[in-house]
Protein backbone atom coordinates (compact mmCIF):
# COMPACT_ATOMS: atom_id res chain seq x y z
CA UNK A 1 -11.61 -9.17 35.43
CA UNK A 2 -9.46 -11.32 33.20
CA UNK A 3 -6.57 -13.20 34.22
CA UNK A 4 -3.83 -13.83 31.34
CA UNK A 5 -0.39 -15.47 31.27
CA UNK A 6 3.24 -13.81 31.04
CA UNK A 7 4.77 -16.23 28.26
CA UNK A 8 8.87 -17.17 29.07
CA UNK A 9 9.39 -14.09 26.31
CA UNK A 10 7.84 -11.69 28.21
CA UNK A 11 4.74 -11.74 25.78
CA UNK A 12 1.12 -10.90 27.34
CA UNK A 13 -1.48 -12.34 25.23
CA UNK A 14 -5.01 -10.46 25.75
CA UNK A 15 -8.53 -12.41 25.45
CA UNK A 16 -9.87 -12.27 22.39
CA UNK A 17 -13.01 -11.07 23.64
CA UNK A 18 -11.12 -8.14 25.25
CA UNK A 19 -9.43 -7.30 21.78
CA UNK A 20 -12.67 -7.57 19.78
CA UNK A 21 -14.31 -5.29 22.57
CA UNK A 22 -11.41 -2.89 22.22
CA UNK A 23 -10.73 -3.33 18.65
CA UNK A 24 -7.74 -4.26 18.56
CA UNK A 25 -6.25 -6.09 15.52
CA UNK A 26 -3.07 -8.23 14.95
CA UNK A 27 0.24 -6.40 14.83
CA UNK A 28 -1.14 -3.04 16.05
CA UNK A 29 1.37 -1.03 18.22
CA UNK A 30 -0.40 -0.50 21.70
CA UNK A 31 1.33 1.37 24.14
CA UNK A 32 2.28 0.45 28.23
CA UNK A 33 2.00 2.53 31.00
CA UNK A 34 3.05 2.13 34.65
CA UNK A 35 1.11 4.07 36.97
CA UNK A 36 0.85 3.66 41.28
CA UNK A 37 -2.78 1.77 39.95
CA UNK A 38 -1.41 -0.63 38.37
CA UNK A 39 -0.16 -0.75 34.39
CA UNK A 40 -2.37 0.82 31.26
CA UNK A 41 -2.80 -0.35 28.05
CA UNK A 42 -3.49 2.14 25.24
CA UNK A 43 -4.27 1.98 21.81
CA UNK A 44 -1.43 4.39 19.93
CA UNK A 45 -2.77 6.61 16.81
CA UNK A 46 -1.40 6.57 13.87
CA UNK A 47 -0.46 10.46 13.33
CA UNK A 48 -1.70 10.40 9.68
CA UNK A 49 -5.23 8.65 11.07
CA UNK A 50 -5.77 11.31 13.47
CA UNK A 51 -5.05 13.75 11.33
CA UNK A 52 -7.08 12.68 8.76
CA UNK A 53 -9.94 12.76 11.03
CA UNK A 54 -9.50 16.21 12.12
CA UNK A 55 -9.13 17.26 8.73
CA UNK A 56 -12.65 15.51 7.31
CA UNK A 57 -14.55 17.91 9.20
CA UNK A 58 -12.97 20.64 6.73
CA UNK A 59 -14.10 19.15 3.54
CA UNK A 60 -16.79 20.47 1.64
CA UNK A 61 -16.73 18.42 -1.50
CA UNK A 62 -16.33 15.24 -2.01
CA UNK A 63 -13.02 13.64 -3.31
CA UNK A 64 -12.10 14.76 -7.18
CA UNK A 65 -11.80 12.32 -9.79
CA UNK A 66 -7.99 11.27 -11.33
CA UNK A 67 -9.61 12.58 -14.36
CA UNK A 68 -10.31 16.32 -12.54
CA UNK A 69 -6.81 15.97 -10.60
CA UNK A 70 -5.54 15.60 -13.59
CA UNK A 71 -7.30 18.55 -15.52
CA UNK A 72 -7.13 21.15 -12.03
CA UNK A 73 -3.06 19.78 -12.53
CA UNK A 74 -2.84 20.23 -16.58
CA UNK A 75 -4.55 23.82 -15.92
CA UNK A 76 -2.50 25.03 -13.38
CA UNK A 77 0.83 24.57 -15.26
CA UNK A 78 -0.58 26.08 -18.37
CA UNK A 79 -1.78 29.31 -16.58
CA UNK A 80 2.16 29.13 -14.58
CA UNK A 81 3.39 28.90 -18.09
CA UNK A 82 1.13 31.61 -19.76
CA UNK A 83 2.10 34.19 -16.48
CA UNK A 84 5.80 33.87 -16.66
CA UNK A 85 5.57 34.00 -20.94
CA UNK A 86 4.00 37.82 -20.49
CA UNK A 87 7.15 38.65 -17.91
């Protein structure tokens, strides 16, 4: 167990050896919980990281170039723009 202070602002600072265990960095948004054990201290997820995560199990090829964003892009108007000239 480690024993930390309350600062006059209501500020709890956490041991550094308990952040670096945890992985906590400065400025991240943690979240506090109040339970009949005692209070709970959670890392929050960024919605976009955890999604991200879930989603890399989907992909099958690695990330395109700007150069073959670009091209997939160029191609994809020109065939929009060929389909709606034989309408």
């Amino acid at each position: 167990m480690v024993a930390t202070i309350i600062s006059g602002n209501d500020r709890v600072s956490l041991p550094d050896d308990v952040r670096e265990a945890l992985g906590l960095q400065d400025g991240e948004v943690v979240s506090v919980e109040q339970s009949s054990h005692g209070v709970l201290l959670r890392r929050t997820v960024d919605a976009g990281d955890h999604t991200a995560g879930i989603l890399s199990q989907y992909a099958k090829h690695p990330p395109a170039s700007i150069e073959d964003e670009r091209a997939a892009f160029e191609l994809a108007v020109a065939e929009e723009v060929a389909g709606r000239d034989r309408r």
